[in-house]
N, C-alpha and C. Protein backbone atom coordinates (compact mmCIF):
# COMPACT_ATOMS: atom_id res chain seq x y z
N UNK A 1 98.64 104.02 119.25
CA UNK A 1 97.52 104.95 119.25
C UNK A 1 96.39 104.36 120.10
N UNK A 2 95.89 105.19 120.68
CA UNK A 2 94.68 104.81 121.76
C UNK A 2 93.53 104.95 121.12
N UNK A 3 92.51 103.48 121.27
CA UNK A 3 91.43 103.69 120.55
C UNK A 3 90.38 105.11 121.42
N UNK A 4 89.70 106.18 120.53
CA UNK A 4 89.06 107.36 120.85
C UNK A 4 87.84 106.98 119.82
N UNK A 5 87.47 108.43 119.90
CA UNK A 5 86.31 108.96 119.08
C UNK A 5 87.18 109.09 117.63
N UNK A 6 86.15 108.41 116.28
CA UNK A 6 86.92 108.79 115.33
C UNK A 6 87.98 108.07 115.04
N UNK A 7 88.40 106.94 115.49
CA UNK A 7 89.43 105.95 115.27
C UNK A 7 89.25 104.94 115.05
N UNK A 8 89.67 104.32 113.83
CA UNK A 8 89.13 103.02 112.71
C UNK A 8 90.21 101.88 114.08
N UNK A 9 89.47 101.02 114.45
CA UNK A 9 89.54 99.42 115.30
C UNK A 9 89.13 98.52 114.20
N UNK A 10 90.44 97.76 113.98
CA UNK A 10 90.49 96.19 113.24
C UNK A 10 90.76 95.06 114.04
N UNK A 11 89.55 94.37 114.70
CA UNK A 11 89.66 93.30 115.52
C UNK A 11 89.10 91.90 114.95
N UNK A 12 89.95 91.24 115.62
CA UNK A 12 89.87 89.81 115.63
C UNK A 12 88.73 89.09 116.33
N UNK A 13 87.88 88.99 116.42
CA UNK A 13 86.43 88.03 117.11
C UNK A 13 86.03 86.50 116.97
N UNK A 14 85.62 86.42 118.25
CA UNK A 14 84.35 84.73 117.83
C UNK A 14 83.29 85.17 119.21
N UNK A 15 82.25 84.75 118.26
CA UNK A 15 81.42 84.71 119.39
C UNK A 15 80.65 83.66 119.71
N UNK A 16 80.56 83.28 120.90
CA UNK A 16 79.74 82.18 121.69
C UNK A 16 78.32 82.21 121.95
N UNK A 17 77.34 80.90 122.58
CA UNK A 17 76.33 81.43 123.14
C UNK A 17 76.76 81.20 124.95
N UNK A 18 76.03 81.32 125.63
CA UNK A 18 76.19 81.02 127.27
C UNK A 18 76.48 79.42 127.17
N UNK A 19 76.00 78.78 126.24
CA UNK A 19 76.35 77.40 126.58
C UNK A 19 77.47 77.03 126.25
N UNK A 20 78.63 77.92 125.49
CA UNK A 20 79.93 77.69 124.67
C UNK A 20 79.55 77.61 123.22
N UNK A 21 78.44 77.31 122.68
CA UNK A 21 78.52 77.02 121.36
C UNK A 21 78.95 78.12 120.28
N UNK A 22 79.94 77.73 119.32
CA UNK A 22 80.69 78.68 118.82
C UNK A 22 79.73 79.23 117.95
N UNK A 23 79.15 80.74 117.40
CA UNK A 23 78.28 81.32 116.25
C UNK A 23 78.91 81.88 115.34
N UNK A 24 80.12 82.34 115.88
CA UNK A 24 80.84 83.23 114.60
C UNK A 24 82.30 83.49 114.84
N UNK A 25 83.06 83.08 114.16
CA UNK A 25 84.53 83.74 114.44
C UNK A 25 85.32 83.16 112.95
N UNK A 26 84.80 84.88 112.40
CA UNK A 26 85.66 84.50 111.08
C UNK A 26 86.75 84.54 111.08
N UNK A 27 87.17 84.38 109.37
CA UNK A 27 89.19 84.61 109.33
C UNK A 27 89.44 85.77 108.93
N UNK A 28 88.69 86.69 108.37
CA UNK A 28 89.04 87.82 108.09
C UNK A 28 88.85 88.80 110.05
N UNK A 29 89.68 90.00 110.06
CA UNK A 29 89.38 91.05 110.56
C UNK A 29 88.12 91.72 110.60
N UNK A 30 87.54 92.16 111.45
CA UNK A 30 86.82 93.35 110.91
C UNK A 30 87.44 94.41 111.34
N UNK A 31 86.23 95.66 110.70
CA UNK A 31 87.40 97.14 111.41
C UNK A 31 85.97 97.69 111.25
N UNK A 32 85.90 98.92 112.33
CA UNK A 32 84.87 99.55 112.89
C UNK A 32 84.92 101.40 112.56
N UNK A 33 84.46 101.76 112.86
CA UNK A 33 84.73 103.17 113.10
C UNK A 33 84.39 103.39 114.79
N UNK A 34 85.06 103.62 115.28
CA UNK A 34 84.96 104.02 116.72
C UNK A 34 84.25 105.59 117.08
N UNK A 35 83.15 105.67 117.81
CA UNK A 35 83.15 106.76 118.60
C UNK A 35 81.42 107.19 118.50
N UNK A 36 80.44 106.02 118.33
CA UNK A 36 78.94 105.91 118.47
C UNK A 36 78.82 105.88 117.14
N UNK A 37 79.07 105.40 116.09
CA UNK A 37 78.76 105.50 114.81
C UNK A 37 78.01 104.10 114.41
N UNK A 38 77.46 103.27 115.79
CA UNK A 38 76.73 102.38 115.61
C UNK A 38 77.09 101.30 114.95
N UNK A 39 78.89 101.35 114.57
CA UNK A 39 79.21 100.52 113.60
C UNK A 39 79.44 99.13 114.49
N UNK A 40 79.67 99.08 116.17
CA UNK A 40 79.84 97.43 117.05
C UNK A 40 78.60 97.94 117.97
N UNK A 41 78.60 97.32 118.83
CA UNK A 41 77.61 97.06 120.17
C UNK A 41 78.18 97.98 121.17
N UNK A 42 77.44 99.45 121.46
CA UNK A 42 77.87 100.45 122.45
C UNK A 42 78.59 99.98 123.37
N UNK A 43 78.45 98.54 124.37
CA UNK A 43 79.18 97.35 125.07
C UNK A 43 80.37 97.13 124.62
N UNK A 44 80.63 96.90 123.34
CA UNK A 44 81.95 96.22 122.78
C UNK A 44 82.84 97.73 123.27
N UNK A 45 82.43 98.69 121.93
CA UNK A 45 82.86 100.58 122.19
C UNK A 45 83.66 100.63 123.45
N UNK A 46 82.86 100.69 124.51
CA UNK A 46 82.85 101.09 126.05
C UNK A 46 84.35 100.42 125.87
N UNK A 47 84.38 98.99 126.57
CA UNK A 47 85.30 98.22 126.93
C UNK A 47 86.74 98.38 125.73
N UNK A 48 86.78 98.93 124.77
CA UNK A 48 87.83 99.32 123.88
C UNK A 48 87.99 100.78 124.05
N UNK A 49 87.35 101.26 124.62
CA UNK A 49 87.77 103.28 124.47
C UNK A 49 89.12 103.04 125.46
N UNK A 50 89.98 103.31 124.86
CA UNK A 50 91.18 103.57 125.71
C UNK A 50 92.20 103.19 125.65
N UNK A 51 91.94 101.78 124.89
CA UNK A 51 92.84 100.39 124.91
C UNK A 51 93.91 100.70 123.39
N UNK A 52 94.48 99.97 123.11
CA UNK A 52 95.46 100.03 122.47
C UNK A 52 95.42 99.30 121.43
N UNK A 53 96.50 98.81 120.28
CA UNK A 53 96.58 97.79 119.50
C UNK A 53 97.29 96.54 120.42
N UNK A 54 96.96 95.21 120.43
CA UNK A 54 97.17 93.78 121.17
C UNK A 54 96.36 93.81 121.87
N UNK A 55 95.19 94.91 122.19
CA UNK A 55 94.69 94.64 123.33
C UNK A 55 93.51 93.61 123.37
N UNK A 56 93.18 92.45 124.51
CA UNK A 56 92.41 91.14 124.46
C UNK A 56 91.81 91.55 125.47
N UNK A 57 90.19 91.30 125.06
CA UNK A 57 89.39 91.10 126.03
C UNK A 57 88.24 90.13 125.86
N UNK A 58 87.52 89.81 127.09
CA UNK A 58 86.45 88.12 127.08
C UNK A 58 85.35 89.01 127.46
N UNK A 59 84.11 89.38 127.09
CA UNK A 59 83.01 90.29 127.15
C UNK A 59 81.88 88.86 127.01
N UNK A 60 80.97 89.27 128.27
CA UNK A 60 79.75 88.65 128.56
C UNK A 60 78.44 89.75 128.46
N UNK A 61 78.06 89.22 127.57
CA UNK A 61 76.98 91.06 127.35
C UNK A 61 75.22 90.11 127.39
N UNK A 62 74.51 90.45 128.54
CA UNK A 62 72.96 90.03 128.37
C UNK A 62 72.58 90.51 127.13
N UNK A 63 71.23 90.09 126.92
CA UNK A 63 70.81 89.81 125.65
C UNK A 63 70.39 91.57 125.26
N UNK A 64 69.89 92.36 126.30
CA UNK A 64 69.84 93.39 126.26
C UNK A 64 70.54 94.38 125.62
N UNK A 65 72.58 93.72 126.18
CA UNK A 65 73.21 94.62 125.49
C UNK A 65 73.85 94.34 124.51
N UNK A 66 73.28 92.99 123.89
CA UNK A 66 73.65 92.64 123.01
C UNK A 66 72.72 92.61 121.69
N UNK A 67 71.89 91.66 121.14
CA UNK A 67 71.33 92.00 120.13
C UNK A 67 69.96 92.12 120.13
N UNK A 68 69.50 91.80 121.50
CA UNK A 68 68.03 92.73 122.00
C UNK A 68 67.13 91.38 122.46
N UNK A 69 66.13 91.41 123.47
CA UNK A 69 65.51 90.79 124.03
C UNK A 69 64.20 90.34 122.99
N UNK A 70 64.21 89.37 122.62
CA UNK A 70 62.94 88.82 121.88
C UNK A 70 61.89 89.63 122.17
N UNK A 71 61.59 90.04 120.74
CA UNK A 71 60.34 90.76 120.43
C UNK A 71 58.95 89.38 119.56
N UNK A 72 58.22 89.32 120.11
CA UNK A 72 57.45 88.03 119.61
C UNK A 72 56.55 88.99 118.40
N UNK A 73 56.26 90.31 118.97
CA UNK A 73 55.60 91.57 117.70
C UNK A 73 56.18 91.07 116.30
N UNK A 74 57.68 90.67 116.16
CA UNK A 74 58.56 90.84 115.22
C UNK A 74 57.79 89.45 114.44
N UNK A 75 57.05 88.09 115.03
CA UNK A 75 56.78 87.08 113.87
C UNK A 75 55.35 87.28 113.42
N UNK A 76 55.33 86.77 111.96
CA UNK A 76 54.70 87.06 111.43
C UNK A 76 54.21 86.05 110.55
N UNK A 77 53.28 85.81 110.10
CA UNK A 77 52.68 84.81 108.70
C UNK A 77 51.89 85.26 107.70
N UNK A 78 52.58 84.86 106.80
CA UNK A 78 52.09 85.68 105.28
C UNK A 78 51.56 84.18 104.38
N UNK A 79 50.84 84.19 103.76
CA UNK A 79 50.14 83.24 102.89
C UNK A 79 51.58 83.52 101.51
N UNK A 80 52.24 82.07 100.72
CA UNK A 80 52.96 81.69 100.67
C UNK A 80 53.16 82.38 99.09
N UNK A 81 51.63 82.87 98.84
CA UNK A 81 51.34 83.40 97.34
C UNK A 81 52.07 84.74 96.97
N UNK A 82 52.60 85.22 98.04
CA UNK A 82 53.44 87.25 98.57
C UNK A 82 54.89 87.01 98.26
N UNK A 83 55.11 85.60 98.32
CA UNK A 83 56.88 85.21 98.05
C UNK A 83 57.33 85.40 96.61
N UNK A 84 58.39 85.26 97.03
CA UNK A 84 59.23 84.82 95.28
C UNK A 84 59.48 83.15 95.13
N UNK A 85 59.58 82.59 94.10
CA UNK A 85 59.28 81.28 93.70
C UNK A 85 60.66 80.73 94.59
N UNK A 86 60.84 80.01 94.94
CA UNK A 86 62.24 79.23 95.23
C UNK A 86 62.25 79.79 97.07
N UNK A 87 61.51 80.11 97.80
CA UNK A 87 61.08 80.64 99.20
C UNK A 87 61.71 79.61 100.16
N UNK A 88 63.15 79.66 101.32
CA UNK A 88 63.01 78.52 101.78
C UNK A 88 63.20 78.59 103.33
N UNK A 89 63.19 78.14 103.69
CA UNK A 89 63.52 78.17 105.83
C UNK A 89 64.96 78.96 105.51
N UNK A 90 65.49 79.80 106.60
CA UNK A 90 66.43 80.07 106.54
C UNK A 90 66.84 81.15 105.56
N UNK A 91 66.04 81.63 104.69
CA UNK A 91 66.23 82.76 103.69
C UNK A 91 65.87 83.67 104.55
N UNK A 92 66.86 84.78 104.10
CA UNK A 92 66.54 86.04 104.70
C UNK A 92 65.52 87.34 103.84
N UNK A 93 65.04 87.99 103.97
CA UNK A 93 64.08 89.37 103.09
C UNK A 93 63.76 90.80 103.89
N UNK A 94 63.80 91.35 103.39
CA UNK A 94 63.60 92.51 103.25
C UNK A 94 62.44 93.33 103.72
N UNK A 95 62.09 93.93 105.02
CA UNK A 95 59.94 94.12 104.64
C UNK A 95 60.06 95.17 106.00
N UNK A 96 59.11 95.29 106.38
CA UNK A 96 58.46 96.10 107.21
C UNK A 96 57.88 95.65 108.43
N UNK A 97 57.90 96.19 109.51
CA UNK A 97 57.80 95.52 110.68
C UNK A 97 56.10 96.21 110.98
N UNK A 98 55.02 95.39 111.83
CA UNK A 98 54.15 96.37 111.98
C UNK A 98 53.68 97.68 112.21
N UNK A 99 55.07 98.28 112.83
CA UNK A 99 54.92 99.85 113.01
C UNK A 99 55.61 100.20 111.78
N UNK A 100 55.99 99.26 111.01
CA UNK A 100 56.58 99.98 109.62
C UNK A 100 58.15 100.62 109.70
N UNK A 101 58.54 100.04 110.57
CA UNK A 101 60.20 100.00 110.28
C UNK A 101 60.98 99.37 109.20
N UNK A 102 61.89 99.34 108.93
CA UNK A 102 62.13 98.30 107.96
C UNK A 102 63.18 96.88 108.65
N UNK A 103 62.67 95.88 108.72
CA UNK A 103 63.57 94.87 109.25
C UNK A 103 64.40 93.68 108.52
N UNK A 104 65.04 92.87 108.96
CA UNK A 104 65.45 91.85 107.84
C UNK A 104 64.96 90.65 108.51
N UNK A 105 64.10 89.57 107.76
CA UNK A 105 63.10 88.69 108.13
C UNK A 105 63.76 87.40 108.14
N UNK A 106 63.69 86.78 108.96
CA UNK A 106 64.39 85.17 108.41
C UNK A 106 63.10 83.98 108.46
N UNK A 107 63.39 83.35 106.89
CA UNK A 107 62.00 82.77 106.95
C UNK A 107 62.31 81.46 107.94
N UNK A 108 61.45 81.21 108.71
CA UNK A 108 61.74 80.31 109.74
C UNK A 108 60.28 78.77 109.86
N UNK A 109 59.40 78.68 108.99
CA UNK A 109 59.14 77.76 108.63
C UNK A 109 57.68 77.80 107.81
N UNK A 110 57.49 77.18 106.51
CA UNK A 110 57.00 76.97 105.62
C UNK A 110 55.75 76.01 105.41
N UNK A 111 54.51 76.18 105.95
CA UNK A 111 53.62 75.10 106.41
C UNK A 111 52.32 75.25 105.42
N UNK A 112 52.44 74.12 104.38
CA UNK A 112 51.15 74.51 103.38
C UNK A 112 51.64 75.82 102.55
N UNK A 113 50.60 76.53 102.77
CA UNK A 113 50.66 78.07 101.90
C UNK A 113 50.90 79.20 102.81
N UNK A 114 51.54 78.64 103.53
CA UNK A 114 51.79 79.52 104.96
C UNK A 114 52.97 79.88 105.37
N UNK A 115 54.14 80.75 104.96
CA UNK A 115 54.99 80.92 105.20
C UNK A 115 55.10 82.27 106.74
N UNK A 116 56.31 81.51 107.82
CA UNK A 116 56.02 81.83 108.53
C UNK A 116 57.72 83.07 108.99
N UNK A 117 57.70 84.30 109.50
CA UNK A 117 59.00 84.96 109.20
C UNK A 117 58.90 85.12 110.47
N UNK A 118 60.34 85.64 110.91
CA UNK A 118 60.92 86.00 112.34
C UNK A 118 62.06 87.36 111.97
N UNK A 119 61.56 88.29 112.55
CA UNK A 119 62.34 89.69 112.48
C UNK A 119 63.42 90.19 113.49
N UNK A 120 63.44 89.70 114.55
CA UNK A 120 64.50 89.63 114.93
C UNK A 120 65.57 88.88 115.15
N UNK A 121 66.84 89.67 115.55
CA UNK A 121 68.19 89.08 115.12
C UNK A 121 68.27 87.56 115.42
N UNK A 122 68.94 87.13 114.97
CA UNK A 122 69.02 85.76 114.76
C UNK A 122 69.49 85.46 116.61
N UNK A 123 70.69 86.52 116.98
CA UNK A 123 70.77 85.98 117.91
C UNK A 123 70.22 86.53 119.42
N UNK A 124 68.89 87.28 119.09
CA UNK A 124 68.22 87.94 120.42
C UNK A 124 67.91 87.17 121.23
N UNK A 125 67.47 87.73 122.63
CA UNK A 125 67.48 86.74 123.57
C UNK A 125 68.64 85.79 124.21
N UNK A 126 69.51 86.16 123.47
CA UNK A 126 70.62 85.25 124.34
C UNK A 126 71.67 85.81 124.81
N UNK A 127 72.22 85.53 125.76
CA UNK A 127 73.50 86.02 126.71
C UNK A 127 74.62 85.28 125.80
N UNK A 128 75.70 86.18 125.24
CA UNK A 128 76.80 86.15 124.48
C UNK A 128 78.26 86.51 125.03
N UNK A 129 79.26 85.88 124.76
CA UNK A 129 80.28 86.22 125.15
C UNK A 129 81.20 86.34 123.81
N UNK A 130 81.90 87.39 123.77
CA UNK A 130 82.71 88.23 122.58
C UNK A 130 84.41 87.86 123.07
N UNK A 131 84.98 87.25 122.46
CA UNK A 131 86.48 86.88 122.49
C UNK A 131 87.37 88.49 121.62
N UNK A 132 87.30 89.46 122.01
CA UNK A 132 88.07 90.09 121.04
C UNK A 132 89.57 90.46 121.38
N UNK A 133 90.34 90.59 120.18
CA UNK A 133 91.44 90.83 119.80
C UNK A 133 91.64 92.38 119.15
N UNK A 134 92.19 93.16 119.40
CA UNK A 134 92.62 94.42 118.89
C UNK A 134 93.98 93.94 117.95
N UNK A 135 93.83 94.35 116.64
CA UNK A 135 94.86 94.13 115.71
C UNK A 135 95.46 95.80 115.16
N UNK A 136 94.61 96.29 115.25
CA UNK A 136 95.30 97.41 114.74
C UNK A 136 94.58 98.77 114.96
N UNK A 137 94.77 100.10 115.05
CA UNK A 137 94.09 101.42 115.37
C UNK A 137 94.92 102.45 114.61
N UNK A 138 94.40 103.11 113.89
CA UNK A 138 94.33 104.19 113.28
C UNK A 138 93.34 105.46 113.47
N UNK A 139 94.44 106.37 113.17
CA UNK A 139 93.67 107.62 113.10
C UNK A 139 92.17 107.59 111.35
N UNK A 140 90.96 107.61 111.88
CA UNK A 140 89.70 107.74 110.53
C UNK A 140 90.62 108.96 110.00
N UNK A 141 90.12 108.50 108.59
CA UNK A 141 90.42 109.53 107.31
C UNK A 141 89.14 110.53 107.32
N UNK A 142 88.95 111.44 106.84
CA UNK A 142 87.39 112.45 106.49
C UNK A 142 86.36 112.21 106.21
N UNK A 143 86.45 111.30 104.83
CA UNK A 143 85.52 110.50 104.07
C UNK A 143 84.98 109.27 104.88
N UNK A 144 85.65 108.64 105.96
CA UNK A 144 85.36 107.49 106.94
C UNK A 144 84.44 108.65 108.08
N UNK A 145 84.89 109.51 108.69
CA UNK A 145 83.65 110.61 109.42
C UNK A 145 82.95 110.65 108.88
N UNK A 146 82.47 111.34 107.82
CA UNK A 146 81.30 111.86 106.90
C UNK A 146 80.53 110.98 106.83
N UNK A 147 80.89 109.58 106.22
CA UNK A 147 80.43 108.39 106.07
C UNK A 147 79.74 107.37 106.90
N UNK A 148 80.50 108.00 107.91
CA UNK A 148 80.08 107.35 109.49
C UNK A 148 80.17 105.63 109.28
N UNK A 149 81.29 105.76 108.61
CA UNK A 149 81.54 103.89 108.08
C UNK A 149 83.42 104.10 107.75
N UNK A 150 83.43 102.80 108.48
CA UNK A 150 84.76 102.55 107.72
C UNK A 150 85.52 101.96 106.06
N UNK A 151 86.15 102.81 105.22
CA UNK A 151 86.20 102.43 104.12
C UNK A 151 87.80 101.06 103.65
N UNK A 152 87.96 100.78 102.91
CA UNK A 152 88.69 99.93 102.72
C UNK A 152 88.91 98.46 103.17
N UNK A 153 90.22 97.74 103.56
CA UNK A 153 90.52 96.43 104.23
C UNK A 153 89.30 96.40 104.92
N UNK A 154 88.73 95.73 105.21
CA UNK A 154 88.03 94.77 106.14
C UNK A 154 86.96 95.73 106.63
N UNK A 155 86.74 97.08 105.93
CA UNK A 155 85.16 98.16 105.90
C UNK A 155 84.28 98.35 104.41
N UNK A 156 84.21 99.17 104.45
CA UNK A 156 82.80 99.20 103.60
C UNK A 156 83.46 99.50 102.43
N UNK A 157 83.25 99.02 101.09
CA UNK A 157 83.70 99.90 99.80
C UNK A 157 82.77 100.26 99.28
N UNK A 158 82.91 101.36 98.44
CA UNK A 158 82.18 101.92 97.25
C UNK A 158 82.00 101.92 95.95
């Protein structure tokens, strides 16, 4: 089956930075919903519309098309008294960005009563290269459309 619009992709990944250093390449699969459902990187999408199950590809994506060009708007410092007790570098939370989006914060360093957060992705700003593996393609079930998520093995449960 040819990956399309609407077709659950279970691939194999690791990803690098430009310098080689390895960031992620788990042991499980993941699996996507194919066809703009925002579930991979429009980049990854593109380069799989067409392709098959075995299919391997080496993807170099700027930071642009990957997890977005450093936004410096995104850091922030909050006085240390707004936390929850046990607050540490490296924790992630929950909050609002100045235009009031909602973002996920990584606390990135702790000075006095001064805790200091960073809202964007951990890995913005950097040029990435994607090792992927195509393991398997299926036709989405109804409830995976509607859902605009993939359910089961290696997607979303309920």
């Amino acid at each position: 089956m040819k990956i399309e619009k609407d077709t659950v992709v279970t691939l194999k990944y690791k990803v690098t930075n430009a310098q080689g250093k390895l960031l992620d390449a788990p042991e499980e699969p993941m699996a996507y919903l194919h066809g703009g459902y925002e579930n991979t990187l429009p980049k990854i999408e593109e380069a799989l519309a067409g392709q098959e199950n075995g299919y391997q590809i080496t993807l170099t994506l700027q930071a642009v098309d990957a997890f977005g060009v450093r936004d410096e708007s995104l850091l922030q410092t909050m006085p240390k008294k707004d936390f929850p007790a046990g607050v540490k570098v490296g924790g992630q939370l929950r909050g609002r960005t100045p235009d009031g989006r909602d973002a996920v914060f990584t606390v990135t360093k702790i000075k006095g009563d001064t805790v200091m957060l960073d809202g964007n992705h951990p890995w913005a700003g950097q040029t990435l290269k994607f090792q992927l593996h195509v393991t398997d393609v299926r036709a989405a079930i109804a409830e995976e459309i509607e859902h605009r998520h993939v359910h089961g093995a290696h997607g979303h449960h309920h």
